[in-house]
PDB file of N, CA and C in Angstrom:
ATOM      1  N   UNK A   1     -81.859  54.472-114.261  1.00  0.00           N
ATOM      2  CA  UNK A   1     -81.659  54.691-112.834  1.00  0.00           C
ATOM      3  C   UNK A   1     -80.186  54.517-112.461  1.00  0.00           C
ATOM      4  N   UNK A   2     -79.791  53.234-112.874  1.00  0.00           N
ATOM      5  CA  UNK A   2     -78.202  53.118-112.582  1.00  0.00           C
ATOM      6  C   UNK A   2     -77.320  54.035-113.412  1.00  0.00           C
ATOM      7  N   UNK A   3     -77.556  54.922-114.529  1.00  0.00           N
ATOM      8  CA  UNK A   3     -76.766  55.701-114.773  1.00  0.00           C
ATOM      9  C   UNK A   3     -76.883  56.768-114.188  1.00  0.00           C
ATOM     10  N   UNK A   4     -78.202  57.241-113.793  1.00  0.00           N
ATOM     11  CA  UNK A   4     -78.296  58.595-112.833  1.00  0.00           C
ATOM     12  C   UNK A   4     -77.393  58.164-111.451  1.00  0.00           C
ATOM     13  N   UNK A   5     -77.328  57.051-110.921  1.00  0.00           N
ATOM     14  CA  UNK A   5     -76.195  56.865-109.645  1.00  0.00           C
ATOM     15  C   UNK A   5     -75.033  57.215-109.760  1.00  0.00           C
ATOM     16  N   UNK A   6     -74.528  56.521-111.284  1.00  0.00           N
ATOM     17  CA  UNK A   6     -73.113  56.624-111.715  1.00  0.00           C
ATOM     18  C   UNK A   6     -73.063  58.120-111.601  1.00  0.00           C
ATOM     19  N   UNK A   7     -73.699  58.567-112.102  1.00  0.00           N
ATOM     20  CA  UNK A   7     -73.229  60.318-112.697  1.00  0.00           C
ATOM     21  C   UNK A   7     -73.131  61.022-111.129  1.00  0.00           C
ATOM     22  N   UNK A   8     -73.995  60.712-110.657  1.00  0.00           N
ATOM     23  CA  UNK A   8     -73.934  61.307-108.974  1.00  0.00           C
ATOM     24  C   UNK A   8     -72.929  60.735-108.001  1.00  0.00           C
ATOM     25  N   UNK A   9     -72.661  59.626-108.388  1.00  0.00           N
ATOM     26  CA  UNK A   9     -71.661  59.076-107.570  1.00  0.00           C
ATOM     27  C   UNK A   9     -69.948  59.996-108.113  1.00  0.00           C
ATOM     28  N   UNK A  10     -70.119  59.942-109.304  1.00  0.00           N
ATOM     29  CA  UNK A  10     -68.589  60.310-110.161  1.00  0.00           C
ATOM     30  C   UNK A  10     -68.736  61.913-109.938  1.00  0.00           C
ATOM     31  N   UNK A  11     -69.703  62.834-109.954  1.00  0.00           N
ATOM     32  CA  UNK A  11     -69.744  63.841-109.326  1.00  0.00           C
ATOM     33  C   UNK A  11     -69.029  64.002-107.901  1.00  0.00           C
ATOM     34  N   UNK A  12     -69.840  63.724-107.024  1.00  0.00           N
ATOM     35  CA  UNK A  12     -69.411  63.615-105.784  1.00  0.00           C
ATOM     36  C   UNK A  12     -67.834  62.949-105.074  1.00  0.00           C
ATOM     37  N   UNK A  13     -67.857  61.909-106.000  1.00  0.00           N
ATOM     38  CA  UNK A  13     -66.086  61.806-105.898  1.00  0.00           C
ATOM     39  C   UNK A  13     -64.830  62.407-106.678  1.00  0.00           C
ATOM     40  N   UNK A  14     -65.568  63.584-107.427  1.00  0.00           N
ATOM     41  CA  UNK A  14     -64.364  64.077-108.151  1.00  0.00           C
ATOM     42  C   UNK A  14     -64.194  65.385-107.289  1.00  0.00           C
ATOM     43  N   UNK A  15     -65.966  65.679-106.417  1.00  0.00           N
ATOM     44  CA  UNK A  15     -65.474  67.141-106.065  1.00  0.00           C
ATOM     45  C   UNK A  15     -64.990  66.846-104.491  1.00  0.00           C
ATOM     46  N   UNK A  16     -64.714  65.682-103.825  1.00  0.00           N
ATOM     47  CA  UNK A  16     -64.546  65.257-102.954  1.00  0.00           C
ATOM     48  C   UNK A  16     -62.761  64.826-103.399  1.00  0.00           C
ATOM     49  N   UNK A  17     -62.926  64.661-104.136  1.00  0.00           N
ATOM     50  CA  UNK A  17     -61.122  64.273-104.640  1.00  0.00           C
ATOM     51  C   UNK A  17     -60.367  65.651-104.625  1.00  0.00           C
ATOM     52  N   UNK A  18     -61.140  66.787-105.595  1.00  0.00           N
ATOM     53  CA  UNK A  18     -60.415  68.018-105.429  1.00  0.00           C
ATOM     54  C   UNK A  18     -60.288  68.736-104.089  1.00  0.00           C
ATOM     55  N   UNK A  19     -61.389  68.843-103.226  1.00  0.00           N
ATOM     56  CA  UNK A  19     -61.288  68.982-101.727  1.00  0.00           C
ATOM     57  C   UNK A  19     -59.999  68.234-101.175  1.00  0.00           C
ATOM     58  N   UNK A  20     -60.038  67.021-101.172  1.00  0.00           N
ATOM     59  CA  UNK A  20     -58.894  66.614-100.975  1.00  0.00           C
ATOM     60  C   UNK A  20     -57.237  67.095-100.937  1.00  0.00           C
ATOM     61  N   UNK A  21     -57.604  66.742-102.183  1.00  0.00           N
ATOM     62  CA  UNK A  21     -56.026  67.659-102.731  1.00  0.00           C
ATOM     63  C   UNK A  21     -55.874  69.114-102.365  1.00  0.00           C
ATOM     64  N   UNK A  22     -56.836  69.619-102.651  1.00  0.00           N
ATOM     65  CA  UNK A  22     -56.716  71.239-101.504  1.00  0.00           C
ATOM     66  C   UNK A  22     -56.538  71.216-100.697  1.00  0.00           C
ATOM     67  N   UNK A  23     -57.127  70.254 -99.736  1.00  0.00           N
ATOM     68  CA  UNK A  23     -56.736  70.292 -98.094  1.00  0.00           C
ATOM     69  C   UNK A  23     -55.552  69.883 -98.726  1.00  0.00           C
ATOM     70  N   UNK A  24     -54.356  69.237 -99.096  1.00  0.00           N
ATOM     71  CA  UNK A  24     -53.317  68.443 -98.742  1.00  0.00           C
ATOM     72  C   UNK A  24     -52.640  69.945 -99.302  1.00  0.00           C
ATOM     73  N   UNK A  25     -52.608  70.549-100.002  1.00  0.00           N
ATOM     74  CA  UNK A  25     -52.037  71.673-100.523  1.00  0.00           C
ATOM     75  C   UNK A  25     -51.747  72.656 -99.845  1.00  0.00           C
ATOM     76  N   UNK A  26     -53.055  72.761 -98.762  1.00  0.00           N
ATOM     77  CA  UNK A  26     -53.239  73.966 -97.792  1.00  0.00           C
ATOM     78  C   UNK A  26     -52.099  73.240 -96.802  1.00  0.00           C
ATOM     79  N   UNK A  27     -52.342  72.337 -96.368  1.00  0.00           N
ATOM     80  CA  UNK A  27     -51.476  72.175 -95.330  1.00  0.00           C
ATOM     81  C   UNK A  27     -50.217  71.696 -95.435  1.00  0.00           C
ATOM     82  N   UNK A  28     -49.482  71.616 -96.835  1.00  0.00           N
ATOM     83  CA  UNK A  28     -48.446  71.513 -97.157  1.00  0.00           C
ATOM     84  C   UNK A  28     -47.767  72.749 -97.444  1.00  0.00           C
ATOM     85  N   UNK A  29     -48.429  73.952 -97.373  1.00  0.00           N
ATOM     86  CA  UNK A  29     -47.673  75.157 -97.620  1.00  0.00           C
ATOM     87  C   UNK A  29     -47.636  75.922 -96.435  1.00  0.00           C
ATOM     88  N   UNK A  30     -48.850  75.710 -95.397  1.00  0.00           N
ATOM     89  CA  UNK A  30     -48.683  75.850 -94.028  1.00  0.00           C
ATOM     90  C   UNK A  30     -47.701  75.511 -93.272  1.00  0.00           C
ATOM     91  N   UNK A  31     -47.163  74.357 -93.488  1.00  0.00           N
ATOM     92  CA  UNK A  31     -46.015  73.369 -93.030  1.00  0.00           C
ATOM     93  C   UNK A  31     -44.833  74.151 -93.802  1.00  0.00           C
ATOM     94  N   UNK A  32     -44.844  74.206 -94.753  1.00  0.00           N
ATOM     95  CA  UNK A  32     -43.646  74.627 -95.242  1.00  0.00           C
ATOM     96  C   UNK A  32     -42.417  76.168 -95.211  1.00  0.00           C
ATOM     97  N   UNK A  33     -44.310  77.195 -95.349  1.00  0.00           N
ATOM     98  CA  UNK A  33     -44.054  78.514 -95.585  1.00  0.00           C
ATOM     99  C   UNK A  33     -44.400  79.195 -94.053  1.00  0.00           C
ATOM    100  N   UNK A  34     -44.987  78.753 -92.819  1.00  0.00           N
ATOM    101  CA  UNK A  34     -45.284  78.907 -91.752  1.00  0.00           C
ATOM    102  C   UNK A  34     -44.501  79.330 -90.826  1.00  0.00           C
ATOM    103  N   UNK A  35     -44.756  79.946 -89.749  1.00  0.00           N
ATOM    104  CA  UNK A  35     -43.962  80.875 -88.726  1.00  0.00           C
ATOM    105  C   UNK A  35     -43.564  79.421 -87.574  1.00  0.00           C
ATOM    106  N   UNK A  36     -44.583  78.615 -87.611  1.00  0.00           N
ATOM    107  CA  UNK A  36     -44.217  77.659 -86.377  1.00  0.00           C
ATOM    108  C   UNK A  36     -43.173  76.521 -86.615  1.00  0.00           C
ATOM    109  N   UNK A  37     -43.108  75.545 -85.417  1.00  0.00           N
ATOM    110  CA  UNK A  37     -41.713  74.566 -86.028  1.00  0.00           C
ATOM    111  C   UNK A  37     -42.304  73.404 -87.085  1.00  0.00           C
ATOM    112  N   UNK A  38     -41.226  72.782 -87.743  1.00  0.00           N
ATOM    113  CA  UNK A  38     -40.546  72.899 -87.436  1.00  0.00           C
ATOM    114  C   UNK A  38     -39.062  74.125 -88.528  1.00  0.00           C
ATOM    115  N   UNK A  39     -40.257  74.663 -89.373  1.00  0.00           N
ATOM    116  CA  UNK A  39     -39.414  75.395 -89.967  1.00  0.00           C
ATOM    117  C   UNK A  39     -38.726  77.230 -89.471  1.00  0.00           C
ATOM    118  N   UNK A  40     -39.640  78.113 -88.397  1.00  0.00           N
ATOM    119  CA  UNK A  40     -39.785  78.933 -87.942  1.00  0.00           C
ATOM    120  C   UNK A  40     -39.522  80.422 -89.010  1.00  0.00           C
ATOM    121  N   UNK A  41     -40.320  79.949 -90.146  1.00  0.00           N
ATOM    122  CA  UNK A  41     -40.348  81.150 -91.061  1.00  0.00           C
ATOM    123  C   UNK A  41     -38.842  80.426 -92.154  1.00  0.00           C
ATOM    124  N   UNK A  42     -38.655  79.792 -91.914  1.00  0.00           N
ATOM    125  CA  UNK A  42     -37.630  79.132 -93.200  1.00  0.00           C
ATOM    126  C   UNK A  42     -36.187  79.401 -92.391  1.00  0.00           C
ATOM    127  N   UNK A  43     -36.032  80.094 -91.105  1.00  0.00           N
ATOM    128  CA  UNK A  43     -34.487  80.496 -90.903  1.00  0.00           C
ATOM    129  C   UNK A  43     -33.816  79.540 -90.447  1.00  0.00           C
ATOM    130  N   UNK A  44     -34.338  78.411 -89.675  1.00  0.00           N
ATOM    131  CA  UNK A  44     -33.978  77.335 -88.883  1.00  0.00           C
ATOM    132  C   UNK A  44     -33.495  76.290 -90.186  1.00  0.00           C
ATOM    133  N   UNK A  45     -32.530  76.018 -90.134  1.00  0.00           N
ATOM    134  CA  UNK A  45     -32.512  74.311 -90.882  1.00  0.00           C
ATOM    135  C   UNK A  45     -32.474  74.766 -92.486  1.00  0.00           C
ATOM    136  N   UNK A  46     -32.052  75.994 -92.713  1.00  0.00           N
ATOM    137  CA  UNK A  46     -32.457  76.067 -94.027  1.00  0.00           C
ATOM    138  C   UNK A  46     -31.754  74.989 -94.854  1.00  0.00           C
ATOM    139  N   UNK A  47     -30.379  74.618 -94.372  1.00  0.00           N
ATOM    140  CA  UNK A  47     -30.020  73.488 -95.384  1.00  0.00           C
ATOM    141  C   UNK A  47     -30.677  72.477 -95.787  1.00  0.00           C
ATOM    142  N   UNK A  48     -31.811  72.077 -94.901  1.00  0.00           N
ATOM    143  CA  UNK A  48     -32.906  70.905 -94.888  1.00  0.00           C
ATOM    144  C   UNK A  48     -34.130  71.146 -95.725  1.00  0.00           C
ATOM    145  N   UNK A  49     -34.299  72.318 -96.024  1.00  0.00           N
ATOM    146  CA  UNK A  49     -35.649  72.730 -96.129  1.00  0.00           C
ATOM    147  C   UNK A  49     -36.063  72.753 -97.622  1.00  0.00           C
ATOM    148  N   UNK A  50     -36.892  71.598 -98.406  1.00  0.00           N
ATOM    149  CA  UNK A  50     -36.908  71.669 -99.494  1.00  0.00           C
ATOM    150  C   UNK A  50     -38.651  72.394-100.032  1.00  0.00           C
ATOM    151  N   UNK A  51     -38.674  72.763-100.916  1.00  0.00           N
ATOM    152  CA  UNK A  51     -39.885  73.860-101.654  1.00  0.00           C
ATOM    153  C   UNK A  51     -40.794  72.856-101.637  1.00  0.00           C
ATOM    154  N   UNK A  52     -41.851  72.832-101.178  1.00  0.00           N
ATOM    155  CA  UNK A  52     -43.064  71.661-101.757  1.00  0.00           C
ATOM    156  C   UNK A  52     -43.682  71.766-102.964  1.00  0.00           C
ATOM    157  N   UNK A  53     -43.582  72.982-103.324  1.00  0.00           N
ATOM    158  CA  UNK A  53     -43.901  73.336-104.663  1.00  0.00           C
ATOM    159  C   UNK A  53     -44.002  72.406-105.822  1.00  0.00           C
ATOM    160  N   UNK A  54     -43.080  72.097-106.695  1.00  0.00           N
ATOM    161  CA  UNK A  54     -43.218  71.372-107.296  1.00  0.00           C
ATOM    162  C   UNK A  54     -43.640  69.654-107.246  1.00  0.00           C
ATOM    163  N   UNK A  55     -43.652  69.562-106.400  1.00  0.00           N
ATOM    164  CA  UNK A  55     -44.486  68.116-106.217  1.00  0.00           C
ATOM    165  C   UNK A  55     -45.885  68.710-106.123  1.00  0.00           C
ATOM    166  N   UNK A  56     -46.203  69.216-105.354  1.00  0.00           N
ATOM    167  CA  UNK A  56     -47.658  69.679-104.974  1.00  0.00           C
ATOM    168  C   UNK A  56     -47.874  70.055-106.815  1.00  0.00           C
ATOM    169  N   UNK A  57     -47.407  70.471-107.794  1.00  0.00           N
ATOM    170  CA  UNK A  57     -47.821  70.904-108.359  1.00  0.00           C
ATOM    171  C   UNK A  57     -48.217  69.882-109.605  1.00  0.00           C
ATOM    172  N   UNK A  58     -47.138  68.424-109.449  1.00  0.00           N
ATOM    173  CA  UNK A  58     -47.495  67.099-110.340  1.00  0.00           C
ATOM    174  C   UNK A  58     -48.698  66.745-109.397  1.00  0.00           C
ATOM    175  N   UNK A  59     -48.976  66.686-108.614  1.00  0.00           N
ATOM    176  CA  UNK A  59     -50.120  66.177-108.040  1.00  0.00           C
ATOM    177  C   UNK A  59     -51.410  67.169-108.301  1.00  0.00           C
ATOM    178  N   UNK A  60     -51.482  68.269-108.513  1.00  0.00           N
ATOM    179  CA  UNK A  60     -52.512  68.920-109.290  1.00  0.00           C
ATOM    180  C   UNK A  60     -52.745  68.716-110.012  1.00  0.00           C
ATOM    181  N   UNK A  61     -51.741  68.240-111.356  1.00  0.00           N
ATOM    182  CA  UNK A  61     -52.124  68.349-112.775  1.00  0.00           C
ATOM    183  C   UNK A  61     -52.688  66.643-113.074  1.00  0.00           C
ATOM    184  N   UNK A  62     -51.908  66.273-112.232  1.00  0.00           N
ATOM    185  CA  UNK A  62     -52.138  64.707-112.261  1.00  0.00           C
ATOM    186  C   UNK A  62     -53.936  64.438-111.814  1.00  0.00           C
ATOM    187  N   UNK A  63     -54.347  65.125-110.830  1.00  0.00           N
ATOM    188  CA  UNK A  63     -55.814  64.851-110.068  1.00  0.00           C
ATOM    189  C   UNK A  63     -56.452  65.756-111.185  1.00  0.00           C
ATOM    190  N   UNK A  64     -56.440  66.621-111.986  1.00  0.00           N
ATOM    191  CA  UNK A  64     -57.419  67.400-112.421  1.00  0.00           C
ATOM    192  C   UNK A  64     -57.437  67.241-113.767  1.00  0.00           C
ATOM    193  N   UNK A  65     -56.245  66.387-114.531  1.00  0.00           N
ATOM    194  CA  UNK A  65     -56.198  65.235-115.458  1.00  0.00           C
ATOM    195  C   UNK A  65     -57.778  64.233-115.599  1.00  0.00           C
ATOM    196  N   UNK A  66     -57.237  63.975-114.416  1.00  0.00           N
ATOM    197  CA  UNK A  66     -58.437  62.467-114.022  1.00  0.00           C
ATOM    198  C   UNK A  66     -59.462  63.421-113.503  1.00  0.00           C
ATOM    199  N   UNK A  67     -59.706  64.150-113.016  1.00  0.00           N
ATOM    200  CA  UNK A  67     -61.220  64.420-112.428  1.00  0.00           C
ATOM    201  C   UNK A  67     -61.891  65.352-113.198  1.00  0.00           C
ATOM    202  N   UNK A  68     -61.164  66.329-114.090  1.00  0.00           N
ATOM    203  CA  UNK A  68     -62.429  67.164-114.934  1.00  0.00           C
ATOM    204  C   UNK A  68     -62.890  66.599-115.890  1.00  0.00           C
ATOM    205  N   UNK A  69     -62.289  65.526-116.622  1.00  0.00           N
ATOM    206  CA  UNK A  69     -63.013  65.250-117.997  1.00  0.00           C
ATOM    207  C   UNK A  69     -64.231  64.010-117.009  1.00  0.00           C
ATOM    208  N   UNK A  70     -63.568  63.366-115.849  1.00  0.00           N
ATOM    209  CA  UNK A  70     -64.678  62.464-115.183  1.00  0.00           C
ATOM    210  C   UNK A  70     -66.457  63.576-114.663  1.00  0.00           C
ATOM    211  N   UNK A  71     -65.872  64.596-114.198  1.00  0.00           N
ATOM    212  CA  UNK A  71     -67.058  65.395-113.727  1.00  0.00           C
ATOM    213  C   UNK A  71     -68.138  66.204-114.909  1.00  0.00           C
ATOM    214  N   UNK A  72     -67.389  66.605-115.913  1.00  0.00           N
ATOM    215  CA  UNK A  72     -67.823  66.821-117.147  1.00  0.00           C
ATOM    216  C   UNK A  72     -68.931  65.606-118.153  1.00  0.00           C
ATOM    217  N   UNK A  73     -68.517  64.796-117.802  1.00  0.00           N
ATOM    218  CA  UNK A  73     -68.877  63.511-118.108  1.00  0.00           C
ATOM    219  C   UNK A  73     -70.491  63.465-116.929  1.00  0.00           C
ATOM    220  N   UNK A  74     -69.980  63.215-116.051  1.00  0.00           N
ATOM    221  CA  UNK A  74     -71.001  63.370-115.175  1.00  0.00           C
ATOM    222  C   UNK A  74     -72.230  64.609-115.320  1.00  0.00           C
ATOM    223  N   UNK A  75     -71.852  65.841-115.079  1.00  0.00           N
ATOM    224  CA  UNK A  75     -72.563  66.804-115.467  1.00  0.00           C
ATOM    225  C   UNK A  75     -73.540  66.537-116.722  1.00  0.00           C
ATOM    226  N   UNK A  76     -72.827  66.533-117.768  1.00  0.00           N
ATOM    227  CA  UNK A  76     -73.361  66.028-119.171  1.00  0.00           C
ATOM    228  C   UNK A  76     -74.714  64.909-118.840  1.00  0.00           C
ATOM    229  N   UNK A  77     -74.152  63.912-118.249  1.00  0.00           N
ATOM    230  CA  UNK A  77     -75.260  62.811-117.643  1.00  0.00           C
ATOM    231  C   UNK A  77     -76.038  63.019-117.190  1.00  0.00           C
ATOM    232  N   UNK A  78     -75.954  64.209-116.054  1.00  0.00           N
ATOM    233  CA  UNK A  78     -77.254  64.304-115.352  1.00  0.00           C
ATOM    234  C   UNK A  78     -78.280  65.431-115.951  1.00  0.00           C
ATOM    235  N   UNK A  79     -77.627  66.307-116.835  1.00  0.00           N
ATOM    236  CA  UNK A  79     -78.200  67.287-117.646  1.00  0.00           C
ATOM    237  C   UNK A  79     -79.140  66.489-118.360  1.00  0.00           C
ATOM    238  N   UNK A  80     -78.726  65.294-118.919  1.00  0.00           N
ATOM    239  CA  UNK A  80     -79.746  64.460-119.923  1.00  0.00           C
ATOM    240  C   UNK A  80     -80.776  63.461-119.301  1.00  0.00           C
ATOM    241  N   UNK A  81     -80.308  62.956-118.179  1.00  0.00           N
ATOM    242  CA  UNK A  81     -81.167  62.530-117.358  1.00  0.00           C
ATOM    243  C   UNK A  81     -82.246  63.634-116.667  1.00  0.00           C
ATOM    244  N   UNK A  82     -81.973  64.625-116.371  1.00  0.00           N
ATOM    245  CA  UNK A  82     -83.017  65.191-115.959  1.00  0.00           C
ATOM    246  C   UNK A  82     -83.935  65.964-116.814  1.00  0.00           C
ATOM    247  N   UNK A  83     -83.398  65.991-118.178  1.00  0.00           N
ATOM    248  CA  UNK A  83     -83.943  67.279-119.383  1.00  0.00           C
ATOM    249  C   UNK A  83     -85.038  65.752-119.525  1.00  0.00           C
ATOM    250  N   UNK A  84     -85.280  65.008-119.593  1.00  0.00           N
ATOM    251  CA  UNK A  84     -86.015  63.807-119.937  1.00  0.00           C
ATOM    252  C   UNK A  84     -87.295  64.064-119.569  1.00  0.00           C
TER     253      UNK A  84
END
């Protein structure tokens, strides 16, 4: 029983972790690459204006590091728990 929790619990927080990080992605390129302020299409401030890109992109590899082999794991678990 307590491993069928684990596996559902580690499910649900890995695909709740990647949601996450998508939202933060979406709205970091919105912010960045966007018509409104404070960037107005990149023409304003360009001396200021740095790419989010590559950070956004250690923080992908970094979350999907840790969360696919965790959800895989999980999956696997509940496949055997329920083939039972």
């Amino acid at each position: 029983m307590a491993n069928r929790f684990d596996a559902w619990l580690t499910l649900g927080l890995g695909i709740a972790s990647l949601a996450f990080v998508g939202w933060v992605n979406v709205d970091a390129l919105i912010e960045a690459f966007g018509d409104g302020p404070p960037y107005y299409g990149r023409t304003t401030n360009m001396d200021k204006w740095e790419s989010p890109l590559p950070i956004l992109a250690m923080i992908d590899l970094v979350v999907l590091v840790l969360v696919i082999p965790a959800v895989r794991g999980s999956i696997k678990s509940l496949v055997e728990c329920l083939g039972r």
